[in-house]
N, C-alpha and C. Protein backbone atom coordinates (compact mmCIF):
# COMPACT_ATOMS: atom_id res chain seq x y z
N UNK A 1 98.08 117.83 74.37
CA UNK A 1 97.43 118.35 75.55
C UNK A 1 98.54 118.82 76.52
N UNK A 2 98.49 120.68 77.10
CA UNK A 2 99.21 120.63 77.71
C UNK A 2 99.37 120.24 79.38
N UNK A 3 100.43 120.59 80.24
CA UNK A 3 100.03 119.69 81.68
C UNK A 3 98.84 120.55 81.91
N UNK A 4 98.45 121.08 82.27
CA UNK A 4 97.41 122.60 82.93
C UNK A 4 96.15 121.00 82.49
N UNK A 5 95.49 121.27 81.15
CA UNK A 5 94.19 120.25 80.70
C UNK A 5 94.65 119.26 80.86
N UNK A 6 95.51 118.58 80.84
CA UNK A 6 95.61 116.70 81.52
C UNK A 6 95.53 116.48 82.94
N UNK A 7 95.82 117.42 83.64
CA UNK A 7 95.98 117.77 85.30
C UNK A 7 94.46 117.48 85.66
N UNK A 8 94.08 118.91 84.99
CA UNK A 8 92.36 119.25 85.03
C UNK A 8 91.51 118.48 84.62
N UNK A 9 91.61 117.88 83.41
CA UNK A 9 90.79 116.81 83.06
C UNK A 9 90.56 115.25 84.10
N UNK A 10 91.88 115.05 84.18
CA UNK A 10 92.36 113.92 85.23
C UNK A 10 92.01 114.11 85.75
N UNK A 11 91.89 115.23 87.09
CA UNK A 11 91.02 115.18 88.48
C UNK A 11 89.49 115.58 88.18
N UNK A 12 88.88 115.99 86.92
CA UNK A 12 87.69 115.92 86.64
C UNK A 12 86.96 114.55 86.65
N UNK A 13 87.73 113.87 85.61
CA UNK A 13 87.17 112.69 85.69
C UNK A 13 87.22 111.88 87.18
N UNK A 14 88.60 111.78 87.14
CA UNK A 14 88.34 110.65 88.82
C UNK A 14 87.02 111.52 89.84
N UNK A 15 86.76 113.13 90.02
CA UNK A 15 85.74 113.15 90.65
C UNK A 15 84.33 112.78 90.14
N UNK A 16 84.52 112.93 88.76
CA UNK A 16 83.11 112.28 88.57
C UNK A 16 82.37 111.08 88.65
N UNK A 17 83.48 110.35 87.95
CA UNK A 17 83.16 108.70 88.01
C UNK A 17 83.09 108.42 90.03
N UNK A 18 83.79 108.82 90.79
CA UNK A 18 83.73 108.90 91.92
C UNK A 18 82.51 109.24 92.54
N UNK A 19 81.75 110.49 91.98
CA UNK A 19 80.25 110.89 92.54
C UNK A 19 79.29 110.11 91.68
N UNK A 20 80.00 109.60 90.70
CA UNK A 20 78.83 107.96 90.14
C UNK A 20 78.16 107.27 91.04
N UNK A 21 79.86 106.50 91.17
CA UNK A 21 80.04 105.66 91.99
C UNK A 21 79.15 105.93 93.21
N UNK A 22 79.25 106.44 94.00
CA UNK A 22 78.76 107.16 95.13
C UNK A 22 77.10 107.29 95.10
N UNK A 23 76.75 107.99 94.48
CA UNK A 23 75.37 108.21 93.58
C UNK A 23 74.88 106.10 93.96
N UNK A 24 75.28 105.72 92.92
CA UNK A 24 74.99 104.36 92.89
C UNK A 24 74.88 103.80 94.00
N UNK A 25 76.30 103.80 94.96
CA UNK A 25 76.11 103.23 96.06
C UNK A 25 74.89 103.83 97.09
N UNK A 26 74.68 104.65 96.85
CA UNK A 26 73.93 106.11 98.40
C UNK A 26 72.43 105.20 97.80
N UNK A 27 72.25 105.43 96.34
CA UNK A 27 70.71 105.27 96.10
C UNK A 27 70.13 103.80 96.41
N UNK A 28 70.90 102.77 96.75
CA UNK A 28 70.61 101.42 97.44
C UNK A 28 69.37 101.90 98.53
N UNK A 29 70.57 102.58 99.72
CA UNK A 29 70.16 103.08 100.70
C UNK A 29 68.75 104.81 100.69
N UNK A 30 68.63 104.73 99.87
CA UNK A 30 67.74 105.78 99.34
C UNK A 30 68.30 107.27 99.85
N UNK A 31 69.43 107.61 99.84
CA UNK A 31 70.20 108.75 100.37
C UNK A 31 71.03 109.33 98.99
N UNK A 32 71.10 110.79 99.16
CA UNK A 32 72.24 111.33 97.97
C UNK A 32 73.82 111.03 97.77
N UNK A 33 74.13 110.88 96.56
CA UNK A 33 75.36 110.16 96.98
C UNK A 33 76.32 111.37 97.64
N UNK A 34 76.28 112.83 97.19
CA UNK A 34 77.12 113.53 98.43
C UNK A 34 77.41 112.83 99.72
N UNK A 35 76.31 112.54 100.22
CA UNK A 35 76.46 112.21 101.76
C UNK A 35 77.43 111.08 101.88
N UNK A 36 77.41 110.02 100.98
CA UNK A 36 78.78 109.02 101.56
C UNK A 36 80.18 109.23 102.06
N UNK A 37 80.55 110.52 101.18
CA UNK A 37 82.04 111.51 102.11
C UNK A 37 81.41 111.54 103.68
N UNK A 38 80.37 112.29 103.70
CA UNK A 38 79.95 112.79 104.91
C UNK A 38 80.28 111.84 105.58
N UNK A 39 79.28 110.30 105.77
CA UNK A 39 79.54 109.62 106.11
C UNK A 39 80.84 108.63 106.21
N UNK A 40 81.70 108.36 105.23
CA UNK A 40 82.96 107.60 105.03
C UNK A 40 83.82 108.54 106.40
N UNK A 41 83.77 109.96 106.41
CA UNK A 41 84.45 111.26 107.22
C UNK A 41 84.42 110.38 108.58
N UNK A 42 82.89 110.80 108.94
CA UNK A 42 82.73 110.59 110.12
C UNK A 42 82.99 108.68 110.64
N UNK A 43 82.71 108.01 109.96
CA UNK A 43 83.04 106.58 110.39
C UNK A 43 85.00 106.73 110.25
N UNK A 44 85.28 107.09 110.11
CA UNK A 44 86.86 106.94 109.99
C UNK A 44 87.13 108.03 111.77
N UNK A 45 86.79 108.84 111.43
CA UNK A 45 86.81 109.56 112.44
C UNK A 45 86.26 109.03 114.11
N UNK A 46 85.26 108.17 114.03
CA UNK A 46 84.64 107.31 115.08
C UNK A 46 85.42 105.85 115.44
N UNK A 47 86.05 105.65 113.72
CA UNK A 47 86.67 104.46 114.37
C UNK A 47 88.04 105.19 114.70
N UNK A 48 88.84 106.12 114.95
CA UNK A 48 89.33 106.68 115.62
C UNK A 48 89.56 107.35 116.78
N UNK A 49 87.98 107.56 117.36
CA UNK A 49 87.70 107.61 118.76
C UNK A 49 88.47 109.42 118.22
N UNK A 50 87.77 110.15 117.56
CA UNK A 50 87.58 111.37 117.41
C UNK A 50 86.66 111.74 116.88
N UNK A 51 86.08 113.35 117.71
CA UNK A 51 84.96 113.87 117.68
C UNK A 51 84.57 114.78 116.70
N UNK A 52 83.82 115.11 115.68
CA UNK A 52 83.79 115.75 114.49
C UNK A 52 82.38 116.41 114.57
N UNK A 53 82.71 117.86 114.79
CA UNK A 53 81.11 118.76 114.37
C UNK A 53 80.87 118.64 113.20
N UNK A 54 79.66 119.41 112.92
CA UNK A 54 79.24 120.16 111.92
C UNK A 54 80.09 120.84 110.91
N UNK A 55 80.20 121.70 111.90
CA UNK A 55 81.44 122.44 111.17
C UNK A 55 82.58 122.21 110.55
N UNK A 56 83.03 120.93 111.88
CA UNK A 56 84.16 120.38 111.33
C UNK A 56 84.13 119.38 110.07
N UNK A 57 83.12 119.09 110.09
CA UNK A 57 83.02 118.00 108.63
C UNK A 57 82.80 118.93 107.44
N UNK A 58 82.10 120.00 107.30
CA UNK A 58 82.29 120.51 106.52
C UNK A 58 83.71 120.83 105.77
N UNK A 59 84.52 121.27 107.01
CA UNK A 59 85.91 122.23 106.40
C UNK A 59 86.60 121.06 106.38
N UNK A 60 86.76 119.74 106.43
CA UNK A 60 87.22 118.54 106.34
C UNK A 60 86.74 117.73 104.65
N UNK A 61 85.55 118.10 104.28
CA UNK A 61 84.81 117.25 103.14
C UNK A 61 85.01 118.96 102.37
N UNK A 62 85.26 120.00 102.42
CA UNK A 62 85.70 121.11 101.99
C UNK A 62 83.71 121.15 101.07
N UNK A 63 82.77 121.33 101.60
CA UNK A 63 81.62 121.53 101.75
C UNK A 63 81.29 122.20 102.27
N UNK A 64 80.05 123.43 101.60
CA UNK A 64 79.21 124.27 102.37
C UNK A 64 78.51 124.08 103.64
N UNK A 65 78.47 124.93 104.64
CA UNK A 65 77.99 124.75 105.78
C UNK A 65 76.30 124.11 105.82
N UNK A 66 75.91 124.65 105.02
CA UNK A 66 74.43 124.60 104.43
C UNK A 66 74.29 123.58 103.91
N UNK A 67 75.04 122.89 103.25
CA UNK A 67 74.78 121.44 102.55
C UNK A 67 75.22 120.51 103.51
N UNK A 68 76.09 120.76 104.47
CA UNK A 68 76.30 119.91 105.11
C UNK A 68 75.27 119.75 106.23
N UNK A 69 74.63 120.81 107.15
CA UNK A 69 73.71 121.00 108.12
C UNK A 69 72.32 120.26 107.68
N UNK A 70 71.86 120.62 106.03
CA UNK A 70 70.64 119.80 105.03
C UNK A 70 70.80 117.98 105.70
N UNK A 71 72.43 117.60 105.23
CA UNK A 71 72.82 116.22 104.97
C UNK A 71 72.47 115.70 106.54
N UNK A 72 73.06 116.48 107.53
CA UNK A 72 73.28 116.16 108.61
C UNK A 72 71.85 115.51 109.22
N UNK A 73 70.72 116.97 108.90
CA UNK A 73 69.50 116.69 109.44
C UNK A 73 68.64 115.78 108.80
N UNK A 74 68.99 115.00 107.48
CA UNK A 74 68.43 114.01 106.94
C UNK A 74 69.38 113.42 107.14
N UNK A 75 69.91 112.78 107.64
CA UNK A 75 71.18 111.65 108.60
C UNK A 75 70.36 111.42 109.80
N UNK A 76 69.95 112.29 110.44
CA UNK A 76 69.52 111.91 111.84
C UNK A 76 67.82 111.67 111.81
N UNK A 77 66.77 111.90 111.21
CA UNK A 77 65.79 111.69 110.65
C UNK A 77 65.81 110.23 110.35
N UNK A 78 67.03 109.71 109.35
CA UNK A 78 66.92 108.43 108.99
C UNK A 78 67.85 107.34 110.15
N UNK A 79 68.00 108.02 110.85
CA UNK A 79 68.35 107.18 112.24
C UNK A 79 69.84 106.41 111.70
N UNK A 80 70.90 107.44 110.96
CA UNK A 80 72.29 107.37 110.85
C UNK A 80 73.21 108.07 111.84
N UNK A 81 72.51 109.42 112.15
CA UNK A 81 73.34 109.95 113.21
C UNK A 81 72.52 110.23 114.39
N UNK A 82 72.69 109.99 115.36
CA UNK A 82 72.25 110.52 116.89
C UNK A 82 71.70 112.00 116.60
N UNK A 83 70.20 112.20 117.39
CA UNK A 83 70.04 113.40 117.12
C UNK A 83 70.66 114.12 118.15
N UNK A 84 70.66 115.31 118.07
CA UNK A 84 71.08 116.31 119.38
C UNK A 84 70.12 117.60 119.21
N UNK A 85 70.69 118.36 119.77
CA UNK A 85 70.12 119.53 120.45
C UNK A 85 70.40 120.67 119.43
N UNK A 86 69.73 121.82 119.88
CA UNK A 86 69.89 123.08 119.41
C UNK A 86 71.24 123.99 118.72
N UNK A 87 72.18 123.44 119.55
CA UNK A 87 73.77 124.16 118.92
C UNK A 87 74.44 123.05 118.42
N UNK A 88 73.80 122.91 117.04
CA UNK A 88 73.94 121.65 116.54
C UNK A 88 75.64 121.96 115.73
N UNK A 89 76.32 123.06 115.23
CA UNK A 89 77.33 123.10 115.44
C UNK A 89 78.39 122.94 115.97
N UNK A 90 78.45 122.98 117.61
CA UNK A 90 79.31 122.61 118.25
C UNK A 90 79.08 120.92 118.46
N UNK A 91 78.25 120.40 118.55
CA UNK A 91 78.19 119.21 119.03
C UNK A 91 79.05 117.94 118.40
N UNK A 92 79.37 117.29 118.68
CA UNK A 92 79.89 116.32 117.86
C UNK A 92 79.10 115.52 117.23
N UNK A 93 79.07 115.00 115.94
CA UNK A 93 78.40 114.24 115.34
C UNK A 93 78.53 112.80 115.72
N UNK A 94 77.74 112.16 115.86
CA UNK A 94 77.94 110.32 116.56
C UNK A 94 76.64 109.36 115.41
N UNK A 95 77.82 108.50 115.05
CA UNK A 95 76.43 106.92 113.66
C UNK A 95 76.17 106.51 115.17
N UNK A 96 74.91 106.45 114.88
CA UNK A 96 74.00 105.13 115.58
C UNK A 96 74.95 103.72 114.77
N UNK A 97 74.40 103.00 115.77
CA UNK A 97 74.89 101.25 114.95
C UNK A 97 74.86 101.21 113.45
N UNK A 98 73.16 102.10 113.19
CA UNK A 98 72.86 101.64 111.65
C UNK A 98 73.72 102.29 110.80
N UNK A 99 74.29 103.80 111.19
CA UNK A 99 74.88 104.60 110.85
C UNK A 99 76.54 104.01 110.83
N UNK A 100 76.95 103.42 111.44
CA UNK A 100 78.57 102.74 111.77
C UNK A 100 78.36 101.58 110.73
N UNK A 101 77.02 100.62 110.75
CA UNK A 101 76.95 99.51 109.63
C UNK A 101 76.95 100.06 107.95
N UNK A 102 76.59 101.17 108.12
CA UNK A 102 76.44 101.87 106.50
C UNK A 102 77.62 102.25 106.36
N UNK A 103 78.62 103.11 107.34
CA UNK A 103 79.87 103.34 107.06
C UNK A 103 80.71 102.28 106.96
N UNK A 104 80.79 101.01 107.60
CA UNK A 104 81.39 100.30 106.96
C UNK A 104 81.47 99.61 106.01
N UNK A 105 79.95 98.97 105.51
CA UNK A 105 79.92 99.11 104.16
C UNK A 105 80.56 99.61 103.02
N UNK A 106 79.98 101.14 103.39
CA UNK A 106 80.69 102.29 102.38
C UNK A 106 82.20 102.40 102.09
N UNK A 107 82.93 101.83 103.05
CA UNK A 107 84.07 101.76 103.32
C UNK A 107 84.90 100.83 102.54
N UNK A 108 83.90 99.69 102.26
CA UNK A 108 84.40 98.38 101.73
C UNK A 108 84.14 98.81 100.53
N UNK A 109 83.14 99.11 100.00
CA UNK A 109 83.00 99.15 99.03
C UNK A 109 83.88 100.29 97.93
N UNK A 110 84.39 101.28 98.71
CA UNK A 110 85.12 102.53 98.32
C UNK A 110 86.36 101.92 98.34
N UNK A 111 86.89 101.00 99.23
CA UNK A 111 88.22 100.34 98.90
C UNK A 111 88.01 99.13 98.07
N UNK A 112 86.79 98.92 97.52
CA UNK A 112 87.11 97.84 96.34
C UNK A 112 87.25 98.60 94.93
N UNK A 113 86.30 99.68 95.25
CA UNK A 113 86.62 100.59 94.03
C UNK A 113 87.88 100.81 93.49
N UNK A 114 88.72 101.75 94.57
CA UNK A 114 90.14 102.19 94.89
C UNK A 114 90.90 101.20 94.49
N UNK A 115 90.71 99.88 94.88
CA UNK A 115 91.85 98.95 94.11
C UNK A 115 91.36 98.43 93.04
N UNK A 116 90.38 98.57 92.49
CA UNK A 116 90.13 97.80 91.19
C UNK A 116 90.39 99.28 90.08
N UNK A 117 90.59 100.71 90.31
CA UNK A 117 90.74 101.49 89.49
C UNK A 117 92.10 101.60 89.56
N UNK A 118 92.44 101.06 90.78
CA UNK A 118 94.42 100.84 90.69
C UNK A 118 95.31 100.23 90.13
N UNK A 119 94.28 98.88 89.60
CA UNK A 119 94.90 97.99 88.94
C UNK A 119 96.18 98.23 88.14
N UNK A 120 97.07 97.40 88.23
CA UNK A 120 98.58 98.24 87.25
C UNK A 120 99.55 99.22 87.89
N UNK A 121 99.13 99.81 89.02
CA UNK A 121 100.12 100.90 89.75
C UNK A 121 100.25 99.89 91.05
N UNK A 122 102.01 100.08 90.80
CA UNK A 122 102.42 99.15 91.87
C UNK A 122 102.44 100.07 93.41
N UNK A 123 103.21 99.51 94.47
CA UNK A 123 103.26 100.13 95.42
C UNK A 123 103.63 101.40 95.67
N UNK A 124 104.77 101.30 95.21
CA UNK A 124 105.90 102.52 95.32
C UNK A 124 105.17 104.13 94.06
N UNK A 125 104.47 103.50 92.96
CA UNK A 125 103.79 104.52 92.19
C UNK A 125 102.65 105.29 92.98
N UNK A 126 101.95 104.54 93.33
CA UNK A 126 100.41 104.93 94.32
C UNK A 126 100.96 105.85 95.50
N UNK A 127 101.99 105.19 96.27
CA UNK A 127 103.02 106.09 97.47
C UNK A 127 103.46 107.40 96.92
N UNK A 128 103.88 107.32 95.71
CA UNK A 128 104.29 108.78 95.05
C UNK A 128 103.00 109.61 94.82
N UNK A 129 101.93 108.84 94.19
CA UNK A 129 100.99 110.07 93.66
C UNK A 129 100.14 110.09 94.52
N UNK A 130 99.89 109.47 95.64
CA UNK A 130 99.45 110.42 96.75
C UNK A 130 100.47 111.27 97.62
N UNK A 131 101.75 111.14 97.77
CA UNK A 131 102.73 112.57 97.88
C UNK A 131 102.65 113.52 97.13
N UNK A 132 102.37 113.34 95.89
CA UNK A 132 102.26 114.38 94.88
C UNK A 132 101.00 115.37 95.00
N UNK A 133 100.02 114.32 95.19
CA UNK A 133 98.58 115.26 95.10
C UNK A 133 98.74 115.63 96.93
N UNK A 134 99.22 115.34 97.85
CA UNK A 134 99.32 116.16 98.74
C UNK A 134 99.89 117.64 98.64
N UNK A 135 100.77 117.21 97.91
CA UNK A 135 101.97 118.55 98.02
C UNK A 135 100.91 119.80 97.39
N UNK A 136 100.76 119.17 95.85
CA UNK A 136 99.89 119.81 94.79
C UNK A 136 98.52 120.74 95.99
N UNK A 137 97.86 119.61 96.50
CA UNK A 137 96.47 120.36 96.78
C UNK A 137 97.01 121.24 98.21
N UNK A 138 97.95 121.21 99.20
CA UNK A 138 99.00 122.19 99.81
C UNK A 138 99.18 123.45 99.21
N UNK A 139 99.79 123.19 97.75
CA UNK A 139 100.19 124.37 96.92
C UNK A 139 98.99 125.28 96.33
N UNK A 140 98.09 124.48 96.15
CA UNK A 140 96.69 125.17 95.18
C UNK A 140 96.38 125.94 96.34
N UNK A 141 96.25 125.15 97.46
CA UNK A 141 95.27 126.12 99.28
C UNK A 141 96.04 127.13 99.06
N UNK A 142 97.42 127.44 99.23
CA UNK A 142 98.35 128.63 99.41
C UNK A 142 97.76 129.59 98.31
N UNK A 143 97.78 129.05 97.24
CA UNK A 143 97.81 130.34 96.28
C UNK A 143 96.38 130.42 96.46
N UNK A 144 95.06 129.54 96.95
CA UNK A 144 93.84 130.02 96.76
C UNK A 144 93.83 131.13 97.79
N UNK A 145 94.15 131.37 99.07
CA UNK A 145 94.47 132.13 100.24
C UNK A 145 95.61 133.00 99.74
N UNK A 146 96.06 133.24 99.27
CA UNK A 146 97.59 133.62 99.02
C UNK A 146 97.42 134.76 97.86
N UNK A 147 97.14 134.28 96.86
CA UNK A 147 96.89 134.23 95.39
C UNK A 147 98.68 134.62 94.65
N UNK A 148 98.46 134.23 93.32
CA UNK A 148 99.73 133.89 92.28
C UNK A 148 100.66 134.84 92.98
C-alpha cells in the first residue's frame, strides 16, 4: 500500500468509527450524531467565554451552512441552545444548562474514547501526530484554495 491509500484509508477510518461513535452517543439523547461536533464546538467555546455564530460554527466544524442552521434549529426546539431572533447568523450561539450538561458529557465521553483508541502511543508520539496532521491539513487548505 502506497503512502497516498494508507494516509486516505487511515483518516477514513478514524472518521468513521468516530461518526459511530457519535451516532451511538447522540441517539441516547434522541439527536443525530453530526450534531455532537456542533455541540462539543460550542461547549469548548463557552467554556472559554467565546462567542460563536452560526456561521462561525459552521466554518469551524468545516460544515454546510444549511446543515448547520437545520442542527441549530433542532438544538433550540429541544431546549440545548437559547433561542434567538431573526438574524440568526450573526447572533451568538449560547447551551442552556441542559445544553452545557450534554456538552459535558459529550466531552467526557469523547476523551474516554480518545484515550482508550490511544492506548500504546506515548506522549511525545501523540505530540508529533497532532503536529503532523496540523501541518498536513494547513497544506491540503493551501492547495484546496491554491490548487497543485
Amino acid at each position: 500500500m502506497d503512502r497516498f491509500e494508507r494516509f486516505t484509508i487511515s483518516i477514513f477510518n478514524i472518521s468513521h468509527y468516530w461518526n459511530r461513535i457519535a451516532a451511538e452517543e447522540m441517539k441516547k439523547h434522541d439527536l443525530k450524531g453530526t450534531y455532537a461536533l456542533y455541540l462539543l464546538t460550542l461547549y469548548s467555546a463557552q467554556e472559554e467565554n467565546e462567542r460563536i455564530t452560526a456561521a462561525r460554527l459552521a466554518e469551524l466544524c468545516q460544515r454546510d451552512k444549511a446543515d448547520v442552521s437545520r442542527a441549530v434549529s433542532m438544538l433550540q426546539k429541544r431546549g440545548i441552545i437559547e433561542p434567538y431572533g431573526a438574524n440568526r447568523y450573526r447572533v451568538p450561539l449560547i447551551l442552556t444548562p441542559q445544553g452545557r450538561e450534554l456538552g459535558s458529557h459529550l466531552r467526557q465521553r469523547a476523551s474516554l474514547a480518545l484515550q482508550t483508541a490511544g492506548q500504546g502511543i506515548s506522549e511525545e508520539m501523540r505530540s508529533n501526530m497532532y503536529r503532523c496532521l496540523d501541518i498536513i491539513a494547513r497544506n491540503m487548505r493551501s492547495i484546496s484554495e491554491e490548487g497543485l
